[in-house]
N, C-alpha and C. Protein backbone atom coordinates (compact mmCIF):
# COMPACT_ATOMS: atom_id res chain seq x y z
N UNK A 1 84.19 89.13 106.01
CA UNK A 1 83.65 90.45 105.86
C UNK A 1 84.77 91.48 105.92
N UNK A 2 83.97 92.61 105.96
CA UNK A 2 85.41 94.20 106.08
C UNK A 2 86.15 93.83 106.72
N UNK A 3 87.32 93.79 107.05
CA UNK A 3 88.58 94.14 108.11
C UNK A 3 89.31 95.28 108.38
N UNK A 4 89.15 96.19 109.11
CA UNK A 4 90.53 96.94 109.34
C UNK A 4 91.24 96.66 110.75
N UNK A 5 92.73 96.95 110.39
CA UNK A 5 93.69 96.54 111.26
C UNK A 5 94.62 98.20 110.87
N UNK A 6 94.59 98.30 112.14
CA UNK A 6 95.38 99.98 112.98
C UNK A 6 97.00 99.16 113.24
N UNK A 7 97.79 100.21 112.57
CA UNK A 7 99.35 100.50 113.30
C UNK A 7 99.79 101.20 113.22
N UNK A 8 100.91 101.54 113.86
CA UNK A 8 101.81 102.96 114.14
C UNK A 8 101.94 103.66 115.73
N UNK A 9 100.92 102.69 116.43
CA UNK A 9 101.22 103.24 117.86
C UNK A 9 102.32 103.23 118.58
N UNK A 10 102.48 103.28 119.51
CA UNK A 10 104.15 103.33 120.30
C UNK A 10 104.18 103.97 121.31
N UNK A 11 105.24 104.20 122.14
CA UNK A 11 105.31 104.97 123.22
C UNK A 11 105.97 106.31 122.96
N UNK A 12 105.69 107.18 123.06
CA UNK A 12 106.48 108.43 122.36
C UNK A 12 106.39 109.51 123.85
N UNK A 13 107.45 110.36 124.09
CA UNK A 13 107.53 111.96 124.56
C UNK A 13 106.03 112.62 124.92
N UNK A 14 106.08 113.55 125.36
CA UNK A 14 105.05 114.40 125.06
C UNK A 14 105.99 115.40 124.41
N UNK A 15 104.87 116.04 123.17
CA UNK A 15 105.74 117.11 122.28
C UNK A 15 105.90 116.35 121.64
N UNK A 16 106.40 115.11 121.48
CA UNK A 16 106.38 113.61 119.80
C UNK A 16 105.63 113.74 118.99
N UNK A 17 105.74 112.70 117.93
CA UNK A 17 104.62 113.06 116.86
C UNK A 17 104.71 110.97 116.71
N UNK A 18 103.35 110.95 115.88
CA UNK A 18 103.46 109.16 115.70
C UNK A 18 102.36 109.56 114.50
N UNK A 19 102.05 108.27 113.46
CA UNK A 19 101.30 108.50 112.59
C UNK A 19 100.51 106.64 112.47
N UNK A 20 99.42 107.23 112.74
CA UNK A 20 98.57 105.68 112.46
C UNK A 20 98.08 105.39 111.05
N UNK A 21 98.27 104.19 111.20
CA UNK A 21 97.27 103.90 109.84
C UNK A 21 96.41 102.88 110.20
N UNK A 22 95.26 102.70 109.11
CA UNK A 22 94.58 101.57 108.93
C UNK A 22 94.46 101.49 107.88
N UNK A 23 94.60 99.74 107.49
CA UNK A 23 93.96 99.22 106.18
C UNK A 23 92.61 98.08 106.00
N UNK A 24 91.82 98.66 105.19
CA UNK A 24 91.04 98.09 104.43
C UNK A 24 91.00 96.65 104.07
N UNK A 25 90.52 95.92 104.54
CA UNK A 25 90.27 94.70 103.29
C UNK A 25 89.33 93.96 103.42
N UNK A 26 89.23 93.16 102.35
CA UNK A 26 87.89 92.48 102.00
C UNK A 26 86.66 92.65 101.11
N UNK A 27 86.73 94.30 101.47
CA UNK A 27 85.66 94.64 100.42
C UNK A 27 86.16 96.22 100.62
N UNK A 28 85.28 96.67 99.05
CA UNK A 28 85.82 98.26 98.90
C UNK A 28 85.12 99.31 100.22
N UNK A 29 86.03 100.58 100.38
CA UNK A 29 85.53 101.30 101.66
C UNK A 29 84.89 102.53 100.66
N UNK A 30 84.41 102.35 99.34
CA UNK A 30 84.50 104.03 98.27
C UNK A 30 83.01 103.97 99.48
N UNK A 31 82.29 105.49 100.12
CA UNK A 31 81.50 106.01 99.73
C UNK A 31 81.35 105.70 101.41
N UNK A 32 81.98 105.63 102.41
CA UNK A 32 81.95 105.34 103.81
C UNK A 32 82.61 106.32 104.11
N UNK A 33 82.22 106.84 105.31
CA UNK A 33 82.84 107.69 106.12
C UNK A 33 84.04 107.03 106.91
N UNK A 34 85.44 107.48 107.00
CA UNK A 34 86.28 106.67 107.71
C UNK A 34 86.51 107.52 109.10
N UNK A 35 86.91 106.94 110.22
CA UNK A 35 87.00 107.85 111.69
C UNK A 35 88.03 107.10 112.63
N UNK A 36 88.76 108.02 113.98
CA UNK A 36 89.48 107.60 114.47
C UNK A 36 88.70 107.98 116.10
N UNK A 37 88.37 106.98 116.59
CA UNK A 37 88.26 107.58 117.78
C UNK A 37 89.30 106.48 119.45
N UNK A 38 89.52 106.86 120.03
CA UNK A 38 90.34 106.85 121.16
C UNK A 38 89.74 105.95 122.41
N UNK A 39 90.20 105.57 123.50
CA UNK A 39 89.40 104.88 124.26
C UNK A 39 90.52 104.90 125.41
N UNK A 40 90.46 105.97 126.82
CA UNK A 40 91.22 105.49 127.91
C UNK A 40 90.74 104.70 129.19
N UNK A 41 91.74 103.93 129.93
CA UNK A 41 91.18 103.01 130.91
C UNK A 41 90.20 103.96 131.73
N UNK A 42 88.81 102.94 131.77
CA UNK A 42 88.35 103.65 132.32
C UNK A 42 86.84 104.75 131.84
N UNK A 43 87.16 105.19 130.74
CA UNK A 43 86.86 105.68 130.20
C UNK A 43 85.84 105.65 129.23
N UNK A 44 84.95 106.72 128.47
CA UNK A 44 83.71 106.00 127.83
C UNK A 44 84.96 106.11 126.31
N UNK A 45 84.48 105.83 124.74
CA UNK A 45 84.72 105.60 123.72
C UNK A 45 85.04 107.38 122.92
N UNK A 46 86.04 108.08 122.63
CA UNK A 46 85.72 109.11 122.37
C UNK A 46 85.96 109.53 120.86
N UNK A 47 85.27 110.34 120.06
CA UNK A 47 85.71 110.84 118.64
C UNK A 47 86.94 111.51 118.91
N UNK A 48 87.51 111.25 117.91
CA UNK A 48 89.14 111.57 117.58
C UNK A 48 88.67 112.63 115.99
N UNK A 49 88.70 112.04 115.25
CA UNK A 49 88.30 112.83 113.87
C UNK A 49 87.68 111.93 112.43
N UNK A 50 87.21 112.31 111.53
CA UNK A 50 86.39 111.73 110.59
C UNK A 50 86.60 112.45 109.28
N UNK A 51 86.56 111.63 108.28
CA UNK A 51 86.61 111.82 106.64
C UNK A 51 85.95 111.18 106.13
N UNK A 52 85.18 112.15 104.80
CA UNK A 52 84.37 111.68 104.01
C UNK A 52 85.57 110.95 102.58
N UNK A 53 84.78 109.99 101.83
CA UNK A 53 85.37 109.74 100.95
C UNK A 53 85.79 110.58 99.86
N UNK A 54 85.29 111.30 99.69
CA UNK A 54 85.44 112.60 98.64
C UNK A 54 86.48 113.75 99.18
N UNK A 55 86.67 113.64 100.76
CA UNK A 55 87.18 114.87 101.43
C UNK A 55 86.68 115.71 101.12
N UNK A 56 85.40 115.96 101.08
CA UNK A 56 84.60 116.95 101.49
C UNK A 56 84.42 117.03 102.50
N UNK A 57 83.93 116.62 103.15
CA UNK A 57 84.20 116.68 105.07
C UNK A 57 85.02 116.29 105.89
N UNK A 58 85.49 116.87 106.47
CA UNK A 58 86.80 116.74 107.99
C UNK A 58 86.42 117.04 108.94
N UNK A 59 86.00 116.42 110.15
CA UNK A 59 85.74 116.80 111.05
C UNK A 59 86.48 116.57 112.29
N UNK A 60 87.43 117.35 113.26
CA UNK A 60 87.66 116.75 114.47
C UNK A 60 87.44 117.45 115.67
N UNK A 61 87.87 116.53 116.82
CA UNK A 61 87.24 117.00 118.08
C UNK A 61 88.53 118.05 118.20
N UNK A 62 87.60 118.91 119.53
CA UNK A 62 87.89 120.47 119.84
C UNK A 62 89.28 120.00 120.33
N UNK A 63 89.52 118.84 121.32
CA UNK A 63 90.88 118.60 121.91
C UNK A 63 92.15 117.85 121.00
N UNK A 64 91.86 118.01 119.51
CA UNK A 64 92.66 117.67 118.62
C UNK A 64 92.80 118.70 117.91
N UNK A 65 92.32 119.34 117.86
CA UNK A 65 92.29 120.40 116.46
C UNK A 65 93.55 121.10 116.29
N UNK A 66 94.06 120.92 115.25
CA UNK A 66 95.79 122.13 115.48
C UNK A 66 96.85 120.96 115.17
N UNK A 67 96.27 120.18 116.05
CA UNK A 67 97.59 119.07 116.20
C UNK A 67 97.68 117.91 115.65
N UNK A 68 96.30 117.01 115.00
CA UNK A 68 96.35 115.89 114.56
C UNK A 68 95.81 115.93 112.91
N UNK A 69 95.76 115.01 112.27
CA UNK A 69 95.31 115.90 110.63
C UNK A 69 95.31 114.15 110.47
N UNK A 70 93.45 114.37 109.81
CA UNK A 70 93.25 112.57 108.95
C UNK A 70 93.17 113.06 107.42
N UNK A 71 94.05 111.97 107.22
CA UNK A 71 93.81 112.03 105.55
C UNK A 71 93.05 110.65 104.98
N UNK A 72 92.95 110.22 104.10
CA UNK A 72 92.62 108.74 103.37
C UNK A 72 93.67 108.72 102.13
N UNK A 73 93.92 108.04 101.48
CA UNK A 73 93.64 107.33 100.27
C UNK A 73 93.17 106.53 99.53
N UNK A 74 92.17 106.44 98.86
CA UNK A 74 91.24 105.75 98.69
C UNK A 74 91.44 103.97 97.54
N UNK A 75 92.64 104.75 97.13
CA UNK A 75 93.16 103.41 95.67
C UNK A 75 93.79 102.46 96.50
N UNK A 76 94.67 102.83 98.42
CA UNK A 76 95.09 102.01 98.74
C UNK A 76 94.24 101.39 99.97
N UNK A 77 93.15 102.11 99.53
CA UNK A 77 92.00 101.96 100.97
C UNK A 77 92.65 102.20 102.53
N UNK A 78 93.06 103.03 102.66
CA UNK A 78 93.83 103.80 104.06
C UNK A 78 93.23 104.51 104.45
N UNK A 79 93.08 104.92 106.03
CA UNK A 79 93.43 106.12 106.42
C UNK A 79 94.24 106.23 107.68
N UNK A 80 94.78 107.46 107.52
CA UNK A 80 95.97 107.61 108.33
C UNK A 80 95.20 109.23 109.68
N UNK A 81 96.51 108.69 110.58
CA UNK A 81 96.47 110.00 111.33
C UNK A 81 97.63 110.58 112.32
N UNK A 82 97.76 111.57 111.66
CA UNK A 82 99.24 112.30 111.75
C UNK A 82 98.85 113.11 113.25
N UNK A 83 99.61 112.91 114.19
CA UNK A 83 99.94 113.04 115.54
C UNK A 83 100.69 113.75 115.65
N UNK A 84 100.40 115.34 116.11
CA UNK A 84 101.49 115.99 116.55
C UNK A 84 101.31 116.71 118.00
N UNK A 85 102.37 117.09 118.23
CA UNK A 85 102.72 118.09 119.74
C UNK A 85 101.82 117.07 120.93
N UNK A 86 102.12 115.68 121.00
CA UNK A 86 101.44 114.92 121.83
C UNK A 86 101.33 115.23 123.46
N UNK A 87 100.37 114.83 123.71
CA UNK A 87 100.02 114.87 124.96
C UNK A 87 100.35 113.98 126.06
N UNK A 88 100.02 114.02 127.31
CA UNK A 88 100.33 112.56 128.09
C UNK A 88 98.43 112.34 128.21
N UNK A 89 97.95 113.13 128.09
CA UNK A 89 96.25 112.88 128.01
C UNK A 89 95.83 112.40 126.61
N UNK A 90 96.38 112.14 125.48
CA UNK A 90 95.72 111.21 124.37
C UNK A 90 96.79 110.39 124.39
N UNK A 91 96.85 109.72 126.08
CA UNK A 91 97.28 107.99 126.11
C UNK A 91 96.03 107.65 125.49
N UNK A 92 96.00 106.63 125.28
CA UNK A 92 94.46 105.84 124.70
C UNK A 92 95.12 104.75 123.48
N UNK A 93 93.64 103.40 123.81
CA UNK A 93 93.82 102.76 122.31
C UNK A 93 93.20 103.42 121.14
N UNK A 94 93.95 103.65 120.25
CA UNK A 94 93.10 104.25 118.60
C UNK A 94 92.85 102.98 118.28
N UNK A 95 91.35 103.50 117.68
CA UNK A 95 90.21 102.75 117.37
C UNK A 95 90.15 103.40 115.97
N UNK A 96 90.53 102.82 114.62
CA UNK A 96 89.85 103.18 113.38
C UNK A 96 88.58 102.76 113.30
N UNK A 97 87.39 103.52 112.56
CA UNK A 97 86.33 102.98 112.74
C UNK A 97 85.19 103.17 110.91
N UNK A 98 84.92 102.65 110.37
CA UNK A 98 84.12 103.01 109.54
C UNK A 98 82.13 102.95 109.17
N UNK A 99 81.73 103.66 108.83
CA UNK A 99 80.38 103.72 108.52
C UNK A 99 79.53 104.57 107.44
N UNK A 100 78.43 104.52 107.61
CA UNK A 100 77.89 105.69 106.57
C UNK A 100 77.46 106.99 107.31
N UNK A 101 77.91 108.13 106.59
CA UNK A 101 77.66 109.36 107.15
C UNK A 101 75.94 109.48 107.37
N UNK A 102 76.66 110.05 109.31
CA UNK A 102 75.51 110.56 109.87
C UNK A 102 75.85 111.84 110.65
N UNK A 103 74.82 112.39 110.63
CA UNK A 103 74.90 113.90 111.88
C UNK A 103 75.20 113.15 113.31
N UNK A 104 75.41 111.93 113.30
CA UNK A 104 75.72 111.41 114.45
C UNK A 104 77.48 111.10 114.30
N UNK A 105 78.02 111.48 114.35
CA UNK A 105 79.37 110.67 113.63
C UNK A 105 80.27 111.05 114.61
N UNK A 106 80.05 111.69 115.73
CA UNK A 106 81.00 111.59 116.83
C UNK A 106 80.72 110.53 117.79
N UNK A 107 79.75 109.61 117.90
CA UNK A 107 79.41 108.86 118.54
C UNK A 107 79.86 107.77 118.19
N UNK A 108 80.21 106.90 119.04
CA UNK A 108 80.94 105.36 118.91
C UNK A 108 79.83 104.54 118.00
N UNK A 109 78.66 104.40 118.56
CA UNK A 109 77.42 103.92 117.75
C UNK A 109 77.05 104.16 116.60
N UNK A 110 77.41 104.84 115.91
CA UNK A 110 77.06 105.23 114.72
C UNK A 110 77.91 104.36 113.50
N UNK A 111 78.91 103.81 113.91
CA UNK A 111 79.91 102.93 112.98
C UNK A 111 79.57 101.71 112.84
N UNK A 112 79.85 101.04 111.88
CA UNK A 112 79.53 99.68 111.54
C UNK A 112 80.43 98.60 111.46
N UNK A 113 81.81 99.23 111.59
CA UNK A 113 82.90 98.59 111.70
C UNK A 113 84.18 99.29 112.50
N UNK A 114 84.61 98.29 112.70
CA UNK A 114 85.83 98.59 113.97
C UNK A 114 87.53 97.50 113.64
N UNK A 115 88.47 98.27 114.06
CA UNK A 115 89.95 97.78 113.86
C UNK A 115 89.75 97.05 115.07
N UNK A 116 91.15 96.75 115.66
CA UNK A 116 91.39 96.28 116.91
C UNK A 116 91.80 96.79 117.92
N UNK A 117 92.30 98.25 117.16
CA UNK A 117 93.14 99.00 118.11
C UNK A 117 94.53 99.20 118.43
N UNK A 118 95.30 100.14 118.28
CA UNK A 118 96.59 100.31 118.64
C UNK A 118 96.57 101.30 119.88
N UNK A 119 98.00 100.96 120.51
CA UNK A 119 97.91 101.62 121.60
C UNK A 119 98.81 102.70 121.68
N UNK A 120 98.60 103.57 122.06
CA UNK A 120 99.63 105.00 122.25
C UNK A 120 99.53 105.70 123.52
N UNK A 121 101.16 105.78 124.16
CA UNK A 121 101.47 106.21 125.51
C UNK A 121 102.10 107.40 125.30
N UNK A 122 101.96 108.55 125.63
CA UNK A 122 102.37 109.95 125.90
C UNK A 122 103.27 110.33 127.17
N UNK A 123 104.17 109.60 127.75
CA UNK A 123 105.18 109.72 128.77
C UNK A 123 104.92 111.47 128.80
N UNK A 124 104.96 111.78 130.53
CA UNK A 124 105.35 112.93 131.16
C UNK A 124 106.99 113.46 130.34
């Protein structure tokens, strides 16, 4: 079935920048909503940000906004997410996640598929 597999994590600064990706395979992603959401020890599952296939919709959370930016490409079935002015509070594993658009789409539940996760550390 689908697969995606997340990389680009690392240990970086705070004030660093890192850029994730995930790829696609197995079957086409046209017409799915793609999303990144985060997960610290401890912690419940949180939205990171979301794209429609068309990029008509972008959506991210209030504690990203400014600083992180998802794009896709759709011919290489990707999506990426550009990390900037990092934090030591979005330590967390990124979780790429895909599904069909819902008014629910900040919620972990709402996806139908899941990466494995990369991990990203934000040193003091």
């Amino acid at each position: 079935q689908l697969q995606l597999v997340e990389s680009g994590g690392g240990l970086v600064q705070a004030g660093g920048s890192l850029r994730l990706s995930c790829a696609a395979s197995g079957r086409t992603v046209n017409s799915y909503f793609m999303a990144w959401f985060r997960q610290a020890p401890g912690k419940v599952r949180e939205f990171v940000a979301t794209i429609s296939w068309s990029n008509a919709r972008i959506y991210y959370a209030d504690s990203v906004k400014g600083r992180f930016i998802i794009s896709r490409d759709n011919a290489k079935e990707t999506v990426d997410l550009q990390m900037n002015s990092l934090k030591p509070e979005d330590t967390a594993v990124y979780y790429c996640a895909l599904g069909s658009y819902t008014v629910r789409y900040r919620n972990y539940d709402a996806y139908d598929y899941w990466g494995q996760g990369t991990q990203v550390i934000v040193s003091s």
